[in-house]
N, C-alpha and C. Protein backbone atom coordinates (compact mmCIF):
# COMPACT_ATOMS: atom_id res chain seq x y z
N UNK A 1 -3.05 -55.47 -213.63
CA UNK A 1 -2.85 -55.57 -212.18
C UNK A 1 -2.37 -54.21 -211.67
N UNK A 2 -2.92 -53.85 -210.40
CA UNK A 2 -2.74 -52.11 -210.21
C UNK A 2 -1.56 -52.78 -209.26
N UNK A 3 -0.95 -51.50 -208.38
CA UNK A 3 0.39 -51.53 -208.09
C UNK A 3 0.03 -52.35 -206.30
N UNK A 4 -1.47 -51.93 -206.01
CA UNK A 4 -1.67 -53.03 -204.59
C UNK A 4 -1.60 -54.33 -204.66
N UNK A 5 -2.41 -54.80 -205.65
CA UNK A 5 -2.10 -56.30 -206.46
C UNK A 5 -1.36 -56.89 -206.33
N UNK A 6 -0.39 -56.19 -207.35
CA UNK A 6 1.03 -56.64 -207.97
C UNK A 6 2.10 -56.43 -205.98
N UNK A 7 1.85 -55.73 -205.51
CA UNK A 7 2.91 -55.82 -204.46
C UNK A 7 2.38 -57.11 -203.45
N UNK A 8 0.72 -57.35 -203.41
CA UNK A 8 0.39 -58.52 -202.99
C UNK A 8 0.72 -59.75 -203.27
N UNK A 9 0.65 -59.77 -204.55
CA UNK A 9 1.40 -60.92 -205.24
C UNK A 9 3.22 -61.32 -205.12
N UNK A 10 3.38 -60.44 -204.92
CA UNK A 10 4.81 -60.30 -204.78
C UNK A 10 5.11 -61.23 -202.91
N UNK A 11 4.09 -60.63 -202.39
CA UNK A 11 4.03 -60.98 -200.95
C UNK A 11 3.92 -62.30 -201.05
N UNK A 12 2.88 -62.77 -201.77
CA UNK A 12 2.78 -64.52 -201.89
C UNK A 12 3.92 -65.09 -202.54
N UNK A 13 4.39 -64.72 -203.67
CA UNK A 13 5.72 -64.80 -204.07
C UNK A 13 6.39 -65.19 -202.78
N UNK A 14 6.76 -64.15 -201.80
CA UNK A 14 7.84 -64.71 -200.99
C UNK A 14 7.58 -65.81 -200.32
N UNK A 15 6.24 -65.58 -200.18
CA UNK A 15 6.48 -66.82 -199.04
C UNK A 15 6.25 -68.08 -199.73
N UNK A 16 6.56 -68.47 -201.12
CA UNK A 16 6.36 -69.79 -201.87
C UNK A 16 7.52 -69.88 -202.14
N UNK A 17 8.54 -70.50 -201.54
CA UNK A 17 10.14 -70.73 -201.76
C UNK A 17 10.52 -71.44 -202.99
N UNK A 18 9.63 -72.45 -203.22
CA UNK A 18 9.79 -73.16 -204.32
C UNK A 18 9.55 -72.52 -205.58
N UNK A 19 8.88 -71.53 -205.52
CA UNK A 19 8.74 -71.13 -207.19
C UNK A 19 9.84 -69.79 -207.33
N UNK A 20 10.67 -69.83 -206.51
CA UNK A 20 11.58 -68.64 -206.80
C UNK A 20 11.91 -68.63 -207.74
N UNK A 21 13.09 -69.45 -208.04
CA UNK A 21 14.16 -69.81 -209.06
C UNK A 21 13.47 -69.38 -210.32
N UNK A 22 12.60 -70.10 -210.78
CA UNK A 22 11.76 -69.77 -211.85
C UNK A 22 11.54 -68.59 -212.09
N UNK A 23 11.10 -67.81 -211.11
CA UNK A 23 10.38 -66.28 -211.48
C UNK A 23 11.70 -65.20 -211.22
N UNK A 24 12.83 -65.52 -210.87
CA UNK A 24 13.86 -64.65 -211.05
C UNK A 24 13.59 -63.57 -211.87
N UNK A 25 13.21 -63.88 -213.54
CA UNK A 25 12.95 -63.10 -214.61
C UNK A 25 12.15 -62.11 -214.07
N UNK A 26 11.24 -62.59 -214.01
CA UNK A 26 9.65 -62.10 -213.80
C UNK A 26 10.16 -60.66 -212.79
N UNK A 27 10.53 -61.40 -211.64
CA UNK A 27 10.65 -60.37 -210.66
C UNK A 27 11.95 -59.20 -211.33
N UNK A 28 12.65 -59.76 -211.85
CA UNK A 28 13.59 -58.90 -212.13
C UNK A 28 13.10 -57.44 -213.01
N UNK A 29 12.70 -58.05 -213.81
CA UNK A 29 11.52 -57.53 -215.19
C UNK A 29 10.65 -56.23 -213.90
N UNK A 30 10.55 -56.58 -212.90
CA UNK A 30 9.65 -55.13 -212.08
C UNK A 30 10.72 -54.01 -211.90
N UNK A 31 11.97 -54.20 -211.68
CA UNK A 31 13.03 -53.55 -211.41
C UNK A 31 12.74 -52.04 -212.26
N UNK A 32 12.22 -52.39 -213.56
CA UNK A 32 11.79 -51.12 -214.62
C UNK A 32 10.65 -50.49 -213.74
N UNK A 33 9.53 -50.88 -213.11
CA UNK A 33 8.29 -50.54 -212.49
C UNK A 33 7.88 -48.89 -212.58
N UNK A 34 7.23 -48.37 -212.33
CA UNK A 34 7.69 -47.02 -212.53
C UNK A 34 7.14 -46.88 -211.01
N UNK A 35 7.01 -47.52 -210.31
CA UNK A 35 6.47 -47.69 -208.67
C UNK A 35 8.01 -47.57 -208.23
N UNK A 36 7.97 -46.69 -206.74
CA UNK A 36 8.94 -47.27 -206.20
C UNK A 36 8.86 -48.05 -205.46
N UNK A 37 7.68 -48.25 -204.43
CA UNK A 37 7.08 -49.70 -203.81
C UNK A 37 7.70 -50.88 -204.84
N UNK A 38 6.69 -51.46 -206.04
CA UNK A 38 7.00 -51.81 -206.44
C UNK A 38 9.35 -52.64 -206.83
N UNK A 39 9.71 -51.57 -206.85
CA UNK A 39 10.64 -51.62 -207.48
C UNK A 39 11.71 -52.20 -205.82
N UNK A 40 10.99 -51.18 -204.82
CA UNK A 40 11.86 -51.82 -203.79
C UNK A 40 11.63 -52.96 -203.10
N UNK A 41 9.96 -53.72 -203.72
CA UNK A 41 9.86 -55.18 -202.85
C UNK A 41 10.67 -56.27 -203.73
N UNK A 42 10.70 -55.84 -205.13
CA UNK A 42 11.35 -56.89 -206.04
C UNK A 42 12.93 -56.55 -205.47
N UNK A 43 14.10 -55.43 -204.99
CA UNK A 43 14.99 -55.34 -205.14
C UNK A 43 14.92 -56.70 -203.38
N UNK A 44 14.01 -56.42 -202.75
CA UNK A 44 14.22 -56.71 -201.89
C UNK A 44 14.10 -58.27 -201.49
N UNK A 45 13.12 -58.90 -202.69
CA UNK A 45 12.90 -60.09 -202.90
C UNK A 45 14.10 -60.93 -204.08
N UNK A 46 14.37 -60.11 -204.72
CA UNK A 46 15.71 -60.34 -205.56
C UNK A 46 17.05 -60.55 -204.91
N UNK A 47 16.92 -59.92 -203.32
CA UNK A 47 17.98 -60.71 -202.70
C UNK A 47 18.23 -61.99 -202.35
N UNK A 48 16.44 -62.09 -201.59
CA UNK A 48 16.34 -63.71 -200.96
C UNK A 48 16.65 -64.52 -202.10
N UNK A 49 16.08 -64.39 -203.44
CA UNK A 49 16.27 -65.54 -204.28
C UNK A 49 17.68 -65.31 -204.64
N UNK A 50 18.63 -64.65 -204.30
CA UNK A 50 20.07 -64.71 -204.55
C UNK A 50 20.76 -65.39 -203.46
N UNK A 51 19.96 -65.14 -202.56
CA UNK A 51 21.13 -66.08 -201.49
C UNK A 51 20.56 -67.71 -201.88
N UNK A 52 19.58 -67.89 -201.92
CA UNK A 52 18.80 -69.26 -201.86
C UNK A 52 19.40 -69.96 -203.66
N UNK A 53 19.71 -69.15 -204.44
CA UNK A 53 19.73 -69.73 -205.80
C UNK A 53 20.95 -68.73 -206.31
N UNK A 54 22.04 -68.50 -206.11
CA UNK A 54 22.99 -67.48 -206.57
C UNK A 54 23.80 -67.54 -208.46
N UNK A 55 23.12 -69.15 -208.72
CA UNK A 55 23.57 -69.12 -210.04
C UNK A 55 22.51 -68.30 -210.84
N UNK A 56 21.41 -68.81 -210.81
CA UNK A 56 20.11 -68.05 -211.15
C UNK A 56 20.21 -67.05 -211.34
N UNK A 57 20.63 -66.24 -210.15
CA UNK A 57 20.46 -65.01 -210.14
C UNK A 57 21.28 -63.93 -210.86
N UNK A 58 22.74 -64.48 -211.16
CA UNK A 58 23.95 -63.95 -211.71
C UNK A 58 23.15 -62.50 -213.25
N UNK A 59 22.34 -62.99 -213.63
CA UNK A 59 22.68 -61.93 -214.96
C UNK A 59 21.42 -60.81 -214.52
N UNK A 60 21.07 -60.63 -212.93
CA UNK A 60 20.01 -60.00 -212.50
C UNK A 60 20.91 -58.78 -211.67
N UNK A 61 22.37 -59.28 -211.55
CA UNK A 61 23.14 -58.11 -209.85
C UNK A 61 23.44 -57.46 -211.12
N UNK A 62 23.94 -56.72 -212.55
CA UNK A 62 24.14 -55.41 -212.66
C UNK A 62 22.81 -54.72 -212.46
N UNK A 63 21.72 -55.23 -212.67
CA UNK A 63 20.52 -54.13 -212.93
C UNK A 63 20.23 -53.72 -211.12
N UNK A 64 20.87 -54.58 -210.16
CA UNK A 64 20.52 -54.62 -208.71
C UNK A 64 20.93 -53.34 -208.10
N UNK A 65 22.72 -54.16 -208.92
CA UNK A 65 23.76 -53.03 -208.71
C UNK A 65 23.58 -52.04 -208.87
N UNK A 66 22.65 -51.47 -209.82
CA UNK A 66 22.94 -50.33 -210.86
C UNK A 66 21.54 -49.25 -209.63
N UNK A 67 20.67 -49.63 -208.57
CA UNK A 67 20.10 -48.70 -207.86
C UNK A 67 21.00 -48.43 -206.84
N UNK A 68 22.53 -48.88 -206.46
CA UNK A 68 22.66 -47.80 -205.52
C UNK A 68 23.11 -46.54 -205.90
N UNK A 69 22.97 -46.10 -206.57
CA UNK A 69 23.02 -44.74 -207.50
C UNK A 69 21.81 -43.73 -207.41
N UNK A 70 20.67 -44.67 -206.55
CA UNK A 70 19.48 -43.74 -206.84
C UNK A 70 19.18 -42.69 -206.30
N UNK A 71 18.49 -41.95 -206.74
CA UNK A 71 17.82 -40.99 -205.81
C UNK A 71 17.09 -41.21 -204.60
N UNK A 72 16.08 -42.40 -204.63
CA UNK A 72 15.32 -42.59 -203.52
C UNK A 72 16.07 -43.67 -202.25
N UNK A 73 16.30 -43.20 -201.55
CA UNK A 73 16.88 -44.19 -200.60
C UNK A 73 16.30 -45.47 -199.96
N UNK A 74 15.14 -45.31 -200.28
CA UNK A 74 14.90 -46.83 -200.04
C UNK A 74 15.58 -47.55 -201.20
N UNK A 75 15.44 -47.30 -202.50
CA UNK A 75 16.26 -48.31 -203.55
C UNK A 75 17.49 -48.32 -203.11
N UNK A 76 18.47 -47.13 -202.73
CA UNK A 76 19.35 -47.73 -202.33
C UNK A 76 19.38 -48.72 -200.90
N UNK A 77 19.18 -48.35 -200.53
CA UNK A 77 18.48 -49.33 -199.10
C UNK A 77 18.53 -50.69 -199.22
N UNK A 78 17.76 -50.84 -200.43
CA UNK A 78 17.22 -52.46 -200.83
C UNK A 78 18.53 -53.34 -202.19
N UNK A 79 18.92 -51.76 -202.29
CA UNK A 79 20.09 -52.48 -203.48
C UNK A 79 20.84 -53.06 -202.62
N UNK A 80 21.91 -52.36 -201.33
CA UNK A 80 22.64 -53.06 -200.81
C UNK A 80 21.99 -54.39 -200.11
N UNK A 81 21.10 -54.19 -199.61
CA UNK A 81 20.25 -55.42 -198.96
C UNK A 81 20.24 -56.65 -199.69
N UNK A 82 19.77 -56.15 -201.63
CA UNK A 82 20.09 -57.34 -201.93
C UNK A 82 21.73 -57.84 -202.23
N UNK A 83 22.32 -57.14 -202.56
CA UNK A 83 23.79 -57.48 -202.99
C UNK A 83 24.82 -58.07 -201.69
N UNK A 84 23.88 -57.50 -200.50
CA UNK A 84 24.67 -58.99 -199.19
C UNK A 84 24.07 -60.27 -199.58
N UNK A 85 22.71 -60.25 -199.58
CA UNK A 85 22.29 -61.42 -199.50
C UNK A 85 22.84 -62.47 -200.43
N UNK A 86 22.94 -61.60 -201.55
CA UNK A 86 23.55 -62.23 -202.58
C UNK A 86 24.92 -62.65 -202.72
N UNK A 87 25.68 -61.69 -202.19
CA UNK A 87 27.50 -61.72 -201.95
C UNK A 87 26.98 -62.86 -200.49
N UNK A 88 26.15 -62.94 -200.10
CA UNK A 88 26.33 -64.19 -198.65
C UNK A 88 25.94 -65.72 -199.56
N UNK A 89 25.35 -65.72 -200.83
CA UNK A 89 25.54 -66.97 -201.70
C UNK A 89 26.42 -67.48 -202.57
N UNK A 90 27.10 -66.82 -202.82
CA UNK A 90 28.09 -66.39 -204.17
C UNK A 90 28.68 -65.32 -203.95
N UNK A 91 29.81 -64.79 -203.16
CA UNK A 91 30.79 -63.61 -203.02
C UNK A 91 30.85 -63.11 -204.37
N UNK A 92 31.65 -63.86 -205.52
CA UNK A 92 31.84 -64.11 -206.71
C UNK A 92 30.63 -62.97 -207.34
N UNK A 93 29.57 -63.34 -207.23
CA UNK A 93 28.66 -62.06 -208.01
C UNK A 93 28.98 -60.62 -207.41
N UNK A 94 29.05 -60.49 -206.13
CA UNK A 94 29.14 -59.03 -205.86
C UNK A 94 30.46 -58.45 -205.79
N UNK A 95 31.31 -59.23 -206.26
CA UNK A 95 32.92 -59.16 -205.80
C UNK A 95 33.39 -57.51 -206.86
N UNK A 96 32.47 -57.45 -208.07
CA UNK A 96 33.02 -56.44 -208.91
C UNK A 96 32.25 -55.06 -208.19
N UNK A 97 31.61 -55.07 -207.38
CA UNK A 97 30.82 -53.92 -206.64
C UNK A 97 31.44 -53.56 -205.24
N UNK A 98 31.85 -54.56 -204.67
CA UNK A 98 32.28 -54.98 -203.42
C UNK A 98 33.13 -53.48 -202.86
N UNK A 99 34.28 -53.03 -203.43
CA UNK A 99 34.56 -52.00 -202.59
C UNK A 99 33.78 -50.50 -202.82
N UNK A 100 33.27 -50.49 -203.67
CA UNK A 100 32.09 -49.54 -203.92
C UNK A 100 31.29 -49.19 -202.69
N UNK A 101 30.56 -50.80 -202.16
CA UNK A 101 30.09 -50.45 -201.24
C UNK A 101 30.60 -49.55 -199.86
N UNK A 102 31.46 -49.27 -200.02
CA UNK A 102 31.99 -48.58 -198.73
C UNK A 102 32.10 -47.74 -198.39
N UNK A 103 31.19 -47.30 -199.67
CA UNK A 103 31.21 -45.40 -199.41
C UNK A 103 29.90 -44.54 -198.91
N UNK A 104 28.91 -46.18 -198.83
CA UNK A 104 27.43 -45.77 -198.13
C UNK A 104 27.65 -45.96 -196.63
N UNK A 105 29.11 -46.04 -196.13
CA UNK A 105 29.15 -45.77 -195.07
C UNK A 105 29.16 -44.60 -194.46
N UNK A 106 28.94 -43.70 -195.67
CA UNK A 106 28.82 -42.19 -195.31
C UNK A 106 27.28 -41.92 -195.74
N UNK A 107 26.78 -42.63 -196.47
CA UNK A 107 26.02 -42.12 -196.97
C UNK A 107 24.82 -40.75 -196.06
N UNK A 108 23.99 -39.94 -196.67
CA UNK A 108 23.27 -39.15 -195.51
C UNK A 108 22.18 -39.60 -194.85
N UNK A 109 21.44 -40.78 -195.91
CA UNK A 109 20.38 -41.58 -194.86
C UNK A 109 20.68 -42.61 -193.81
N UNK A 110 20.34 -42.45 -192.90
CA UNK A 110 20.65 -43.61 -191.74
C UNK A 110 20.11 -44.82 -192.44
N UNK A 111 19.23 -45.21 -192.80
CA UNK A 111 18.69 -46.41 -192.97
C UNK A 111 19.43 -47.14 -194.25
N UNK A 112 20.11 -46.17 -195.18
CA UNK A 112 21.31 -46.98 -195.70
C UNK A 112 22.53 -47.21 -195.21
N UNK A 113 23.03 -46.43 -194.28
CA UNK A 113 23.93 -46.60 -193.63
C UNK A 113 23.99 -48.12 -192.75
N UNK A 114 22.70 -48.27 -192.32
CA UNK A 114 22.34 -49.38 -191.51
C UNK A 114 22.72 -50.73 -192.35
N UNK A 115 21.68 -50.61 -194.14
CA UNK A 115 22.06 -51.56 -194.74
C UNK A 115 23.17 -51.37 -195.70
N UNK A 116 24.30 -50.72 -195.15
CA UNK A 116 25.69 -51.35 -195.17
C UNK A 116 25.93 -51.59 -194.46
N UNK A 117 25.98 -52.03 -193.30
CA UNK A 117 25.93 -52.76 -192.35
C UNK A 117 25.46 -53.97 -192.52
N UNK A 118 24.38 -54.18 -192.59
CA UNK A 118 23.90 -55.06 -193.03
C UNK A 118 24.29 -56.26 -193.78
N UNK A 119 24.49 -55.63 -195.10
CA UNK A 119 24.91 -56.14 -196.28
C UNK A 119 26.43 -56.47 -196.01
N UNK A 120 27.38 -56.08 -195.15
CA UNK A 120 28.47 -56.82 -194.82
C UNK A 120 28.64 -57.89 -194.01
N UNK A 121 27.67 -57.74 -193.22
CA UNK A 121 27.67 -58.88 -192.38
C UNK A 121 27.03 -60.41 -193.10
N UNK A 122 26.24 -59.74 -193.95
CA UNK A 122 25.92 -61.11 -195.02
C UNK A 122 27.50 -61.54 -195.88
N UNK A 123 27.82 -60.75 -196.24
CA UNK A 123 29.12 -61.13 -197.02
C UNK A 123 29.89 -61.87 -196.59
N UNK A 124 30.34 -60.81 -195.22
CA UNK A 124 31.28 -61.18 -194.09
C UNK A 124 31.02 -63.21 -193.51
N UNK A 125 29.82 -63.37 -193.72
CA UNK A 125 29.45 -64.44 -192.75
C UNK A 125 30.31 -65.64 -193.81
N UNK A 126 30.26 -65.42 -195.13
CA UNK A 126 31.38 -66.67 -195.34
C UNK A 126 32.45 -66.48 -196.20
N UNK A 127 32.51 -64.87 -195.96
CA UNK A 127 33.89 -64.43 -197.07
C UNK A 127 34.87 -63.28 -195.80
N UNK A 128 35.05 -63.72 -195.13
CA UNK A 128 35.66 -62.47 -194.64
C UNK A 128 36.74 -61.89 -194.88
N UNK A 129 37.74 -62.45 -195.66
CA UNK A 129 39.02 -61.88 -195.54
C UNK A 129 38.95 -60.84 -196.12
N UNK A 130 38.42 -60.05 -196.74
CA UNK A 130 38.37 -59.07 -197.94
C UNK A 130 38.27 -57.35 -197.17
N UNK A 131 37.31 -58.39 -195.94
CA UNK A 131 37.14 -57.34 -194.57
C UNK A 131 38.64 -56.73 -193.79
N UNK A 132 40.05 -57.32 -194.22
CA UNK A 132 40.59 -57.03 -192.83
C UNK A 132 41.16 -55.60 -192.80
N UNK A 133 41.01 -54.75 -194.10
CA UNK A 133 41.63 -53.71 -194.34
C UNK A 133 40.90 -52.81 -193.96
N UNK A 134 39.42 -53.21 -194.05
CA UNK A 134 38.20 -51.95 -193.78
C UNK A 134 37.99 -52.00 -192.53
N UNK A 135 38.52 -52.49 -191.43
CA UNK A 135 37.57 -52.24 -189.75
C UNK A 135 37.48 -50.68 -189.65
N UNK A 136 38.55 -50.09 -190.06
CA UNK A 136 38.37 -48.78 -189.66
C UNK A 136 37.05 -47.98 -189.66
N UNK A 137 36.35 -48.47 -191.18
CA UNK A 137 34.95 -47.62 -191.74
C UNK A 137 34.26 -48.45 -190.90
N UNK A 138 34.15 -49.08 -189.88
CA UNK A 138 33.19 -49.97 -188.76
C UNK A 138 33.45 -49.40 -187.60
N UNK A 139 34.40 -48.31 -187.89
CA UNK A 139 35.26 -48.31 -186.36
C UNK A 139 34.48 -47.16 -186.35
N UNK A 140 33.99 -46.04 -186.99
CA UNK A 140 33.44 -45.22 -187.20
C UNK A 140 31.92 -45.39 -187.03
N UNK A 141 31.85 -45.88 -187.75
CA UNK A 141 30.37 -46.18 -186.75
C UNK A 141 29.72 -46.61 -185.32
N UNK A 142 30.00 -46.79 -184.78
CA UNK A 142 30.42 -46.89 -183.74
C UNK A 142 29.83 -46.05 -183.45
N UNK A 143 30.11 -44.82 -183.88
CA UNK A 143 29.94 -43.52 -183.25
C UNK A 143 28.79 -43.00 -184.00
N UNK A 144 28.53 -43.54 -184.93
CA UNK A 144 27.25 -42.96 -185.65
C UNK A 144 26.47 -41.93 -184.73
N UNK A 145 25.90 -40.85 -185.54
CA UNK A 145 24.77 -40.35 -184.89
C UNK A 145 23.04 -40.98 -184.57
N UNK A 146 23.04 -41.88 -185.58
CA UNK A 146 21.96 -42.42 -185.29
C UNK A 146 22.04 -43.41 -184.83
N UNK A 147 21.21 -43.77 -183.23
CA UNK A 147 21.02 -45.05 -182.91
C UNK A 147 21.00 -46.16 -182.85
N UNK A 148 19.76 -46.56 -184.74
CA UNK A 148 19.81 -47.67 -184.76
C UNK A 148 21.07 -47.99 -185.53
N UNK A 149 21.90 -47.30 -186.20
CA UNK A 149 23.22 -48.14 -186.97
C UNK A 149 24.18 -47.79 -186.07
N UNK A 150 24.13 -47.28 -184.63
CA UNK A 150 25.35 -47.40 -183.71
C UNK A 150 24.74 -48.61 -183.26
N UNK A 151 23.22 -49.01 -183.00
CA UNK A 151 23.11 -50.74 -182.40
C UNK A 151 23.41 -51.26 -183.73
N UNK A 152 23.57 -51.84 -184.45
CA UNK A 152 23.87 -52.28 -185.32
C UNK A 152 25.54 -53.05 -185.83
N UNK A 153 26.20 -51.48 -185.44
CA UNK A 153 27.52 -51.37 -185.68
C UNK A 153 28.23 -52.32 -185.18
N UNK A 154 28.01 -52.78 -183.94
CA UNK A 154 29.21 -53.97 -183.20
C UNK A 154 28.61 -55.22 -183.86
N UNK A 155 27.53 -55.32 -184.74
CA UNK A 155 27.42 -56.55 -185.04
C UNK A 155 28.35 -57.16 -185.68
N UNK A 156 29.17 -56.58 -186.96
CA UNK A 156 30.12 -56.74 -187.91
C UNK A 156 31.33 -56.75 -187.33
N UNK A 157 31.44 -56.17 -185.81
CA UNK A 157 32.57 -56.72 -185.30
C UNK A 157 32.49 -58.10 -184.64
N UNK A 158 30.97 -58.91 -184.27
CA UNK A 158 30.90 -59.76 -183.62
C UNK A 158 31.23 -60.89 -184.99
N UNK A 159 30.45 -60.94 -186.26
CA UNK A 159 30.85 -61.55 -187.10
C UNK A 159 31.82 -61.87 -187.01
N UNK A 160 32.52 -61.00 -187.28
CA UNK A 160 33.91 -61.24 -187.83
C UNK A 160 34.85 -61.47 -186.94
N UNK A 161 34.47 -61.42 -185.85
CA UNK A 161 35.00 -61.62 -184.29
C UNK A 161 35.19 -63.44 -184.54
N UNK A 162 34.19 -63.96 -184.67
CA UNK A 162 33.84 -65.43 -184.77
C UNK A 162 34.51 -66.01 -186.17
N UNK A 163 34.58 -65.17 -187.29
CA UNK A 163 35.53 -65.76 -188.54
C UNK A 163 36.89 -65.56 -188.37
N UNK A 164 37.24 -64.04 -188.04
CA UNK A 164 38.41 -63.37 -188.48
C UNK A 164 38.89 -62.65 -187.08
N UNK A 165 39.05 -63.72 -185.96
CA UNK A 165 39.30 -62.82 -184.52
C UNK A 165 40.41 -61.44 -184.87
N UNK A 166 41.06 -61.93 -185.42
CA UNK A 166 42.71 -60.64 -185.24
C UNK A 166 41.93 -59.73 -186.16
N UNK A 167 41.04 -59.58 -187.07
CA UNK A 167 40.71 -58.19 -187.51
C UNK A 167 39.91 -57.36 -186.02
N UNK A 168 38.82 -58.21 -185.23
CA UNK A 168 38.80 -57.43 -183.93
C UNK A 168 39.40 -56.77 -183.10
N UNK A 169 40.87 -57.99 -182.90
CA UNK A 169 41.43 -57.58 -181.42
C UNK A 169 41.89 -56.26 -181.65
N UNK A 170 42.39 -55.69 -182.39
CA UNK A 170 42.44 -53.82 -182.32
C UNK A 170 41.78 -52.98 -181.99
N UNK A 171 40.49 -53.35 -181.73
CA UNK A 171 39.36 -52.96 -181.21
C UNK A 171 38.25 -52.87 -179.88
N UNK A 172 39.04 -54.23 -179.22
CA UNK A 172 38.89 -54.93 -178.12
C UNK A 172 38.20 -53.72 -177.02
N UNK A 173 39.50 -52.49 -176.82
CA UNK A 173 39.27 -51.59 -176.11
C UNK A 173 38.36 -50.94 -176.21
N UNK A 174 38.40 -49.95 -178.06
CA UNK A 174 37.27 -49.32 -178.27
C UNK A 174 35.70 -50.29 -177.88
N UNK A 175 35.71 -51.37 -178.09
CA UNK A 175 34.36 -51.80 -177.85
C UNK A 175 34.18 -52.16 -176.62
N UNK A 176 35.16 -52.31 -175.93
CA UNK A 176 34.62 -52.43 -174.18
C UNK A 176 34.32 -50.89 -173.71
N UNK A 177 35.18 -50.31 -173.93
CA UNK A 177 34.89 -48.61 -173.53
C UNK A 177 33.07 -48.44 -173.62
N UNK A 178 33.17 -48.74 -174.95
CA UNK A 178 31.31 -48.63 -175.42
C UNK A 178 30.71 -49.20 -174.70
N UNK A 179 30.65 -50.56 -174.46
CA UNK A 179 29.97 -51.83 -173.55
C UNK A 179 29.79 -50.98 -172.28
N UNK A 180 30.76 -50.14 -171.69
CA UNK A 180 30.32 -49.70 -170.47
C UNK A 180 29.64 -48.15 -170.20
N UNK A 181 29.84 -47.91 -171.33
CA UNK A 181 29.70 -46.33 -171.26
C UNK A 181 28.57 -45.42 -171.88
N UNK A 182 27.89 -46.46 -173.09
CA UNK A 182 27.24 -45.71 -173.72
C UNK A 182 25.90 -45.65 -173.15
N UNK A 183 25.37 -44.79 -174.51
CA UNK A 183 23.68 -44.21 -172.91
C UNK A 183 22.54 -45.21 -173.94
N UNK A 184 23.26 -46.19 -174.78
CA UNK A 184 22.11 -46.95 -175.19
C UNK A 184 22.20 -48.65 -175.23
N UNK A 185 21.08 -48.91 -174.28
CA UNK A 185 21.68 -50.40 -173.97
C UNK A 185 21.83 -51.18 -174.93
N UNK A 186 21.21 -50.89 -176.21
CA UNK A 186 21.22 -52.22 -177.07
C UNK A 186 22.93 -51.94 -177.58
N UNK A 187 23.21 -50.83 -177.84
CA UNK A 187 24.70 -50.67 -177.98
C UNK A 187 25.65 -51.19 -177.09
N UNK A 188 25.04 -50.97 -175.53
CA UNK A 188 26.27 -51.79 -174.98
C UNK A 188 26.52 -53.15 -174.91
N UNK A 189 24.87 -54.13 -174.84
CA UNK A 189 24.80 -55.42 -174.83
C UNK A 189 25.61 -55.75 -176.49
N UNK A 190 25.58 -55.06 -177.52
CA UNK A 190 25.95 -55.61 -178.91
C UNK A 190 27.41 -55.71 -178.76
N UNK A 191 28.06 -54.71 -178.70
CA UNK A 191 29.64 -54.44 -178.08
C UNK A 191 30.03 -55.88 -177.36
N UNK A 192 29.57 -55.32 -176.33
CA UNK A 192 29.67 -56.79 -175.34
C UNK A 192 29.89 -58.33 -175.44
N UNK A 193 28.77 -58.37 -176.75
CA UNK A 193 28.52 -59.64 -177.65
C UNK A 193 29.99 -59.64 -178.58
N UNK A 194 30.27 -58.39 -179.37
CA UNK A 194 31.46 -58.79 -180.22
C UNK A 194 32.93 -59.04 -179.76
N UNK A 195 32.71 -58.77 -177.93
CA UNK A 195 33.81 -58.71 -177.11
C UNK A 195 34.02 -60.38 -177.24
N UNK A 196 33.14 -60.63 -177.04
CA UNK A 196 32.84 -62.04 -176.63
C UNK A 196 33.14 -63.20 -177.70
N UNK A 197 32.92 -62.74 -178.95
CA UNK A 197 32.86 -63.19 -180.62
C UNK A 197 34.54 -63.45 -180.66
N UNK A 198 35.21 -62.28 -180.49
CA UNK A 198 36.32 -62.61 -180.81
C UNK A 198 37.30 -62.45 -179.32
N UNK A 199 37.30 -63.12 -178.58
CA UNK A 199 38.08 -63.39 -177.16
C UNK A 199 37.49 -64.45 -176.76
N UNK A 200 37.18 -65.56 -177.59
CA UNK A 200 36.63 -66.66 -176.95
C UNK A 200 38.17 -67.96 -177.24
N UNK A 201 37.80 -68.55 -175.37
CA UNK A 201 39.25 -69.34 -175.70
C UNK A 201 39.14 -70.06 -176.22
C-alpha cells in the first residue's frame, strides 16, 4: 500500500467508529511510518480513539508523548492534539506529561502554540483544577502575535470560566479591556464569551 492509500484508508478508518478500539495497534504501529503525513494522521487519529476508548489506548501515550520532541511541527502539533483528547478521557494517562506541556506555550510555531491551547481545553473540560496555577501562561497569550491563537486564547478562559470561575475572575479586566479594544473581532466576541463563562449568576 503506497503512502496515498494507506492515508485513505486511514480516512475510512475514522469515520468507522466502531472498529477503533480494535485497530489501536494497527494505527499505533504507523507512528514508526517513515511518512510524515502518514505519521501525523495516525497521531491525529490516535487521539480520537483515546478520548472515545482511553483504557485501550493507555500503552500507545509514551510513543504519542514521545513526538513532542520533534522536529517537524506538525508532529508536534498532532502530539499535543492527541494527548488533550486523550487527557479529556482519562486525565490519568497524560497526567505524567501534563506540566511539560507548558512550555509549547512558547513554542516558535503558531500552529502549536494554538494546539496547546487546544489540548488544554480538552483536559481542562473535566479536570480543571490542575489549571489554577497556570492562568498566567493563558494570560500571555492573549497577546500572542498570531491571530489565530490570540482567537483562540480566551477560549481556555471561557472553559474554565464555566468549571473553575475564581481561576478567571483575576482576569475579568484583562479580558474586557480586549472585548473592547482589540482590532480582531473574533478576539473580542471570544473574550466576551469567557466574560460571560465565568460571571454568570
Amino acid at each position: 500500500m503506497n503512502e496515498s492509500e494507506l492515508y485513505r484508508s486511514l480516512g475510512a478508518l475514522t469515520g468507522n467508529r466502531d472498529e477503533w478500539e480494535k485497530n489501536i495497534p494497527y494505527v499505533s504501529s504507523l507512528l514508526s511510518s517513515e511518512s510524515v503525513r502518514i505519521r501525523a494522521k495516525a497521531l491525529w487519529l490516535l487521539g480520537e480513539m483515546g478520548l472515545r476508548h482511553p483504557s485501550s489506548i493507555r500503552d500507545s501515550v509514551p510513543a504519542i508523548a514521545s513526538f513532542r520532541d520533534s522536529a517537524e511541527p506538525i508532529l508536534r502539533e498532532r502530539a499535543l492534539n492527541a494527548l488533550g483528547r486523550t487527557g479529556r478521557g482519562d486525565w490519568r494517562l497524560v497526567e505524567p506529561y501534563w506540566a511539560d506541556l507548558f512550555r509549547f506555550a512558547r513554542d516558535r510555531e503558531p500552529n502549536v502554540r494554538l494546539s496547546f491551547i487546544w489540548a488544554s481545553e480538552n483536559i481542562a473540560s473535566n479536570t480543571p483544577d490542575p489549571y489554577g496555577s497556570f492562568m498566567p501562561v493563558f494570560a500571555e497569550l492573549l497577546h500572542d502575535r498570531d491571530d489565530r491563537v490570540r482567537m483562540e486564547a480566551p477560549e481556555i478562559f471561557r472553559v474554565l470560566g464555566r468549571r473553575r470561575p475564581e481561576f478567571v475572575h483575576p482576569y475579568i479586566e484583562l479580558l474586557r479591556a480586549i472585548s473592547e479594544t482589540d482590532g480582531n473581532r473574533v478576539v473580542r466576541i471570544h473574550c466576551a464569551g469567557a466574560i460571560r463563562a465565568a460571571c454568570r449568576e
